[in-house]
Protein backbone atom coordinates (compact mmCIF):
# COMPACT_ATOMS: atom_id res chain seq x y z
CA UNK A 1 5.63 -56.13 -20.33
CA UNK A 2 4.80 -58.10 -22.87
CA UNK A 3 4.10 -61.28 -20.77
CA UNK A 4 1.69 -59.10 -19.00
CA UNK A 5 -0.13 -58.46 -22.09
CA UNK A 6 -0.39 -62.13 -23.04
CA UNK A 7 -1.75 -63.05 -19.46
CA UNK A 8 -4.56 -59.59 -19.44
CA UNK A 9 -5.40 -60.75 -23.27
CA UNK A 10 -6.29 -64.33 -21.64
CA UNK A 11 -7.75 -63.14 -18.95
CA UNK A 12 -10.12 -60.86 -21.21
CA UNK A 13 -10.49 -64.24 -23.55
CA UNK A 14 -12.03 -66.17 -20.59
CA UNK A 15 -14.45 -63.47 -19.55
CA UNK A 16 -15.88 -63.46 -22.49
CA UNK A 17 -16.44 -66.80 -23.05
CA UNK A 18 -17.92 -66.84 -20.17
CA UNK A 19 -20.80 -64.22 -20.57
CA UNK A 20 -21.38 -65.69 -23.56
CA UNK A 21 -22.26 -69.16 -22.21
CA UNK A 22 -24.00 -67.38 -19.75
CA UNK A 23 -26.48 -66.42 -22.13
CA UNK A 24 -26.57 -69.24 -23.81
CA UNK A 25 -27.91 -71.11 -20.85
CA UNK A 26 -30.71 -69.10 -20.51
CA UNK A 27 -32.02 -68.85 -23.68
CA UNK A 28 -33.80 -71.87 -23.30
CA UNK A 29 -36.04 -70.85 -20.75
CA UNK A 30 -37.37 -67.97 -23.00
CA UNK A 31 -38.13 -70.92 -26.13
CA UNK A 32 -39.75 -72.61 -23.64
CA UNK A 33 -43.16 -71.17 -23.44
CA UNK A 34 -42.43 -69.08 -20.13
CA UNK A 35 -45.71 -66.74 -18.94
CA UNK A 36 -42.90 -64.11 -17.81
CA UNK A 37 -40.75 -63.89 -20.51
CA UNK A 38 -43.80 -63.74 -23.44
CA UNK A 39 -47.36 -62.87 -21.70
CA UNK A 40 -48.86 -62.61 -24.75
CA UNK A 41 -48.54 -66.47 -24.94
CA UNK A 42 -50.02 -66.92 -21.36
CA UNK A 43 -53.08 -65.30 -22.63
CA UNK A 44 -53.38 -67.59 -25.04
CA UNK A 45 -53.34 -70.28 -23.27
CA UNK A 46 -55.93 -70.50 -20.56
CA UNK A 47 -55.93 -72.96 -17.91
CA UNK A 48 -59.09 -75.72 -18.61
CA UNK A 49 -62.29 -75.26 -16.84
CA UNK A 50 -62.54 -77.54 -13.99
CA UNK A 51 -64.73 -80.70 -14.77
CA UNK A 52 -68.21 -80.30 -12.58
CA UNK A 53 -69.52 -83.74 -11.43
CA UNK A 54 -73.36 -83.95 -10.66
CA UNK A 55 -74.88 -86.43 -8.68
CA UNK A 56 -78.23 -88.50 -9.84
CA UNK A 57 -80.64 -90.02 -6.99
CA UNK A 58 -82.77 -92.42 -9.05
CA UNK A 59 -85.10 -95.33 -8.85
CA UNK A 60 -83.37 -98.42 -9.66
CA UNK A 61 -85.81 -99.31 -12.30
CA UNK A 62 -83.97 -96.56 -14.37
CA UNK A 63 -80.46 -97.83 -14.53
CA UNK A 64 -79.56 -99.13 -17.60
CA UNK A 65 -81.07 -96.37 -19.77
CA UNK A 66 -79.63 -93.73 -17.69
CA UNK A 67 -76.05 -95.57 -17.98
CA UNK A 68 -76.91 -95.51 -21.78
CA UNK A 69 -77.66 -91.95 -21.92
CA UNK A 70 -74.75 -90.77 -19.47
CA UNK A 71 -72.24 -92.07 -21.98
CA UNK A 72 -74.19 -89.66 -24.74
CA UNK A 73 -74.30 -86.79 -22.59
CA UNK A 74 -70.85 -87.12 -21.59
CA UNK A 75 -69.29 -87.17 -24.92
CA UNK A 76 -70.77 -83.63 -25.62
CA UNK A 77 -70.36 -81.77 -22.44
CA UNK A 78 -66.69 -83.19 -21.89
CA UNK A 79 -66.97 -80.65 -18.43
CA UNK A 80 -69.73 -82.46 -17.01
CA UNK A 81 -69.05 -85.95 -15.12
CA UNK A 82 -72.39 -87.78 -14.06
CA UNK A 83 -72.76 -89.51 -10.70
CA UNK A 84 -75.82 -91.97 -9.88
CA UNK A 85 -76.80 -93.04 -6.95
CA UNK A 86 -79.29 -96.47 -7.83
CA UNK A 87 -81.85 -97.19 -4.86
CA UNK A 88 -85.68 -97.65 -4.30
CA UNK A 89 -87.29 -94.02 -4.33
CA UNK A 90 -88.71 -94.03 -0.74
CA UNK A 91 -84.66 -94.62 0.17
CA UNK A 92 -83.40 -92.45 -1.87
CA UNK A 93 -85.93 -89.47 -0.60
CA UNK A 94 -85.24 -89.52 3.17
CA UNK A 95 -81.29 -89.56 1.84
CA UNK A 96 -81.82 -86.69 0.20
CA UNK A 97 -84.00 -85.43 3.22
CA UNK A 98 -81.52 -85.97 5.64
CA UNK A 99 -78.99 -83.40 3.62
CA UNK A 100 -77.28 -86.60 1.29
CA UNK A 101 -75.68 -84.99 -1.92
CA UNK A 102 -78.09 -84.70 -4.83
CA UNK A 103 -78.40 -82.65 -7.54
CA UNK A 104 -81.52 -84.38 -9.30
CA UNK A 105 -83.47 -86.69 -8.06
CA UNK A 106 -85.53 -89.43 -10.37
CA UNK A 107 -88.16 -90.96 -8.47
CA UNK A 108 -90.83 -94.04 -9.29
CA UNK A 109 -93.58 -92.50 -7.66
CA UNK A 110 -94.54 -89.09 -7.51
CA UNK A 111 -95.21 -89.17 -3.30
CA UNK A 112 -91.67 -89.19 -3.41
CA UNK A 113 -91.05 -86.28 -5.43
CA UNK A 114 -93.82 -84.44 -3.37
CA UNK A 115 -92.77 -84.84 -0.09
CA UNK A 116 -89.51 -83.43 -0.84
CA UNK A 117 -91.65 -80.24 -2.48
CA UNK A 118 -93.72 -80.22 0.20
CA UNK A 119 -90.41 -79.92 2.46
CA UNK A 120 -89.07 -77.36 0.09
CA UNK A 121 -85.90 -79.34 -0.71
CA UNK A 122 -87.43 -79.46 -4.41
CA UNK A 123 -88.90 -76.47 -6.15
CA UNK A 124 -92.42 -77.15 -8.14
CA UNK A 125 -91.37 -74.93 -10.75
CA UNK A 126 -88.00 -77.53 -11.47
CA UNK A 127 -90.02 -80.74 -11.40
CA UNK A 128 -92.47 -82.69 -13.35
CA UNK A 129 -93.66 -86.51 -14.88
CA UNK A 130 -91.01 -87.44 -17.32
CA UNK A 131 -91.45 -91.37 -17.68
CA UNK A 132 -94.39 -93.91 -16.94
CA UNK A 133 -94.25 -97.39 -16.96
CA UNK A 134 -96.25 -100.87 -15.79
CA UNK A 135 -96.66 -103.41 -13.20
CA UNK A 136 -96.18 -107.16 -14.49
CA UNK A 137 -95.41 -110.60 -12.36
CA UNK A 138 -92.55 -112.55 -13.66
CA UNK A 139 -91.63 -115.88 -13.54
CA UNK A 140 -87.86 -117.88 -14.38
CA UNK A 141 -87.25 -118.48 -17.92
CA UNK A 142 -87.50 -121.97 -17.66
CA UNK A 143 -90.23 -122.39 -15.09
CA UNK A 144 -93.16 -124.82 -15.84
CA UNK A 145 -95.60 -123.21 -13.72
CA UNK A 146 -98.71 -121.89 -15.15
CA UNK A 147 -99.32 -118.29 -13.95
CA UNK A 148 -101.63 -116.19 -16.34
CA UNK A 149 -103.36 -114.09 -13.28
CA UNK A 150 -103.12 -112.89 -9.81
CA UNK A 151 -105.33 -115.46 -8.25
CA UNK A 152 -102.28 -117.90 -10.01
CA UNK A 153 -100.25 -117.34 -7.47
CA UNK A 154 -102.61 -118.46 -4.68
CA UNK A 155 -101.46 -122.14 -6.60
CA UNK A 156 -99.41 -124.32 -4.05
CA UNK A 157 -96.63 -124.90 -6.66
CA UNK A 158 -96.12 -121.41 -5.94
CA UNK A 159 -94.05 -121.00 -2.74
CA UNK A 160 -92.01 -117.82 -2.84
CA UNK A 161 -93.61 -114.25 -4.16
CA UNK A 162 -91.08 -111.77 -4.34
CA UNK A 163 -92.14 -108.08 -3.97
CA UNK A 164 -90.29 -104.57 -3.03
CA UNK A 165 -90.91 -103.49 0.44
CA UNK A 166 -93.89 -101.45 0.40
CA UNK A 167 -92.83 -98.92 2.63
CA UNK A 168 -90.01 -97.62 0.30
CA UNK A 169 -90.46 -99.55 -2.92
CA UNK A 170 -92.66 -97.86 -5.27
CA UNK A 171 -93.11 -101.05 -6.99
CA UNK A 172 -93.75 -102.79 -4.06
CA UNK A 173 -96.41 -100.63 -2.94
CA UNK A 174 -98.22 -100.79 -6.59
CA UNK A 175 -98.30 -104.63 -5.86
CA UNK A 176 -100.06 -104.19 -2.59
CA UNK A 177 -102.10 -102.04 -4.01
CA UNK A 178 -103.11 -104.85 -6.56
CA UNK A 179 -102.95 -107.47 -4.49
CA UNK A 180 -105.15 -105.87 -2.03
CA UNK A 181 -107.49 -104.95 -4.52
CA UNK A 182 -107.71 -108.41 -5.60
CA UNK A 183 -108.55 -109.40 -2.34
CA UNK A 184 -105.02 -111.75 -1.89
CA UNK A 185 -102.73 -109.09 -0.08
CA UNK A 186 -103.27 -110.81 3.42
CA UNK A 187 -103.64 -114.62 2.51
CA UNK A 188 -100.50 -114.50 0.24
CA UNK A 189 -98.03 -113.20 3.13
CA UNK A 190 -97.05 -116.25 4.52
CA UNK A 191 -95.00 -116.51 0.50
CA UNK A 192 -94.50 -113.09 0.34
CA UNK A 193 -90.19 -112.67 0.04
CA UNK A 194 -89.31 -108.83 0.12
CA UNK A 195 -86.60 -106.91 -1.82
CA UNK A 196 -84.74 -104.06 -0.94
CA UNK A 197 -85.40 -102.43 -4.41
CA UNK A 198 -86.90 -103.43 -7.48
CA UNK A 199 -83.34 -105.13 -9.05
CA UNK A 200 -83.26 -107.18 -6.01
CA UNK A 201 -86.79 -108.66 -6.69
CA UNK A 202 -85.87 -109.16 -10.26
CA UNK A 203 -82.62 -111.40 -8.67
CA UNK A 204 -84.73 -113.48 -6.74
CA UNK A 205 -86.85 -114.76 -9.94
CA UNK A 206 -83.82 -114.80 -11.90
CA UNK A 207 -81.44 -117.29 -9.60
CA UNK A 208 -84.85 -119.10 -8.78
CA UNK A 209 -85.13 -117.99 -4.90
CA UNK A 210 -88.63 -116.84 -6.00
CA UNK A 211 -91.45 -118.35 -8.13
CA UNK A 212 -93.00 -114.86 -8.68
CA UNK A 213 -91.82 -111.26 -8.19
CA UNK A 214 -93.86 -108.31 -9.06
CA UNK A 215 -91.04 -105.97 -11.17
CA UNK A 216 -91.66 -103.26 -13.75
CA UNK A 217 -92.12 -103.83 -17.66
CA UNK A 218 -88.62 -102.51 -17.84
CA UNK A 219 -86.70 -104.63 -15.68
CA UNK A 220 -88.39 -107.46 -17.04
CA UNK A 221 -87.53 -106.67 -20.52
CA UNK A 222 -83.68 -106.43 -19.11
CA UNK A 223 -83.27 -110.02 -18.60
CA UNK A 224 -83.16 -113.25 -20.08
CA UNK A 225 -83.59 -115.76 -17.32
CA UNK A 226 -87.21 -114.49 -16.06
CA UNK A 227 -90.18 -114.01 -18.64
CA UNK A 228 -93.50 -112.16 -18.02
CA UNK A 229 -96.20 -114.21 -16.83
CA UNK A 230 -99.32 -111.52 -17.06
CA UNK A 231 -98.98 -107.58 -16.51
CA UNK A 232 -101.01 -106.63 -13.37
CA UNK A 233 -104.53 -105.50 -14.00
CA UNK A 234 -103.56 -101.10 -14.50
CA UNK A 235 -106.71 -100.32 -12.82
CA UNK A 236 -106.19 -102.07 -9.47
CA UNK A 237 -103.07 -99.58 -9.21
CA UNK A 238 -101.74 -96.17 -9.22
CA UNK A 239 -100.25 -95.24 -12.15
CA UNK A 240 -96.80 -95.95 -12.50
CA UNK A 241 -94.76 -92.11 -13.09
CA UNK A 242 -91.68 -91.17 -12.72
CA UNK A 243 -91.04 -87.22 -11.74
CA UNK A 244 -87.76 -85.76 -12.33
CA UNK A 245 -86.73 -82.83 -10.18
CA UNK A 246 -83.82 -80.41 -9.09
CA UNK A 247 -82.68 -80.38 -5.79
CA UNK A 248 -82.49 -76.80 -4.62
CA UNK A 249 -79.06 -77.72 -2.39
CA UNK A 250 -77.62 -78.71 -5.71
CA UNK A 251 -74.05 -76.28 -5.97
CA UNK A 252 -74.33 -76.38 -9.78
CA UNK A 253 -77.65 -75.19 -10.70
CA UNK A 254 -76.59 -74.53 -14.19
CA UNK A 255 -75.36 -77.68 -15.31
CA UNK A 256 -78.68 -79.66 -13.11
CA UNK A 257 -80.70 -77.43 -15.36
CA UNK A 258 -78.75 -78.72 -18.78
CA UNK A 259 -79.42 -82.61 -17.46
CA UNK A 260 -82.60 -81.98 -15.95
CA UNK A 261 -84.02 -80.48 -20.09
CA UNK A 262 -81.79 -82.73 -21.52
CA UNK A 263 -83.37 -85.98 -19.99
CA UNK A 264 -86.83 -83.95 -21.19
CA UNK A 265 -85.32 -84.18 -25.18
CA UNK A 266 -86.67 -86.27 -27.42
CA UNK A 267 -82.92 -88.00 -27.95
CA UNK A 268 -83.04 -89.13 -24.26
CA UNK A 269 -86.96 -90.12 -24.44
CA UNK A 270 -86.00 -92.32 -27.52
CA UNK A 271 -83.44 -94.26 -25.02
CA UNK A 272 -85.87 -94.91 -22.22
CA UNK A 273 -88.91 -95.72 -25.24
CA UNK A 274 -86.01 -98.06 -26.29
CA UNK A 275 -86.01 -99.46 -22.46
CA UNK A 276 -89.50 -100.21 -22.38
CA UNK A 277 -90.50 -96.61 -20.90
CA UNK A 278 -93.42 -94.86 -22.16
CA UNK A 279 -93.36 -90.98 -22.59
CA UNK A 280 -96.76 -89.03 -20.74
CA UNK A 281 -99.60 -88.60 -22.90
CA UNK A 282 -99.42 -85.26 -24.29
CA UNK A 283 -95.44 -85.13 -23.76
């Protein structure tokens, strides 16, 4: 009897111990921030909003103030990741015609921006001039040419002109424009080198491919192995704009619509004033 007591007192001893380490090993999971086991904690905790990225169609001519503001913006709208896509504006308009992802588009030229209004891919109501600029000829840094005027370049020590292709770069076109006006367009083809996009012209004078190249103030102020030779007569061209505009497949309207009046402030104006950029009269 009394060894049967002994074992059931040992047997009770172990059953114990082993509820108790039971519960032990699950308390734990409770300290441990579980949504099941304390909801009020869940709620306090949401999950973080989802970061929206927006993609930028703009005129090369724009890039390094637009890199320069897109580290601004992004430091106070932590949600928000920008997205550019760098090309001449005619390019850049048939993407975005042809159903490429955009959700703003920043053009050189405002036939750009109005064939995709007149195609109802932009609205009129979410576009308008935000930037203007000029046309100037450039020339390498260390060049001993002397170029002060278009005729200049008619000189035979000048062998390679480097311009935008007209068809699709808004620069390029204002230099036919000027050119043409000037009465040199046709006799200065046979030195005429053409560049994909305004950047690309700037390259050619800057490695020495080209003698000339016809670039915007901008780019020229963006480099230090070309120098401007003469800015381009502004009457002998259209006038240099630069609409910005929502593009009404854009999935995040809202946060186009922050960018698109945020690029409109006078904080982002004072970057692209600091690029060489001029703000419209009246702006």
């Amino acid at each position: 009897m009394f060894t049967y007591c002994k074992k059931s007192l040992a047997m009770s001893l172990l059953v114990g111990l082993a509820v108790l380490f039971s519960g032990c090993g699950t308390q734990p999971q409770a300290g441990a921030g579980s949504s099941d086991s304390n909801p009020s904690l869940a709620a306090s905790s949401p999950a973080p909003a989802a970061k929206v990225e927006l993609t930028i169609s703009a005129a090369a001519s724009l890039t390094d103030a637009l890199k320069e503001i897109q580290a601004s913006y992004e430091a106070k709208h932590s949600n928000v990741k920008l997205n550019f896509n760098f090309g001449a504006s005619g390019s850049l308009q048939q993407q975005i015609e042809q159903g490429a992802p955009a959700d703003l588009f920043l053009s050189a030229a405002t036939k750009n921006m109005q064939a995709l209004v007149d195609r109802q891919l932009v609205d009129k109501d979410n576009q308008k001039n935000l930037l203007t600029n000029e046309l100037v000829v450039v020339v390498p840094a260390d060049a001993n040419a002397s170029i002060g005027k278009e005729e200049d370049l008619t000189l035979s020590t000048v062998k390679s002109i480097a311009i935008g292709i007209p068809e699709s770069v808004p620069a390029g076109n204002y230099a036919k424009e000027a050119l043409t006006h000037a009465k040199l367009w046709e006799s200065l083809q046979p030195k005429t080198v053409q560049g994909k996009d305004v950047r690309q012209v700037l390259q050619y004078v800057e490695t020495g491919n080209s003698d000339a190249g016809f670039v915007y103030k901008t780019d020229a102020l963006t480099s230090k192995k070309v120098r401007v030779a003469f800015s381009v007569n502004p009457s002998w061209y259209t006038p240099v704009e630069y609409p910005i505009g929502i593009v009404k497949a854009t999935k995040h309207g809202k946060e186009a619509a922050k960018v698109y009046d945020y690029l409109q402030s006078k904080e982002a104006l004072d970057v692209f004033v600091k690029y060489g950029f001029s703000a419209p009269k009246g702006s």
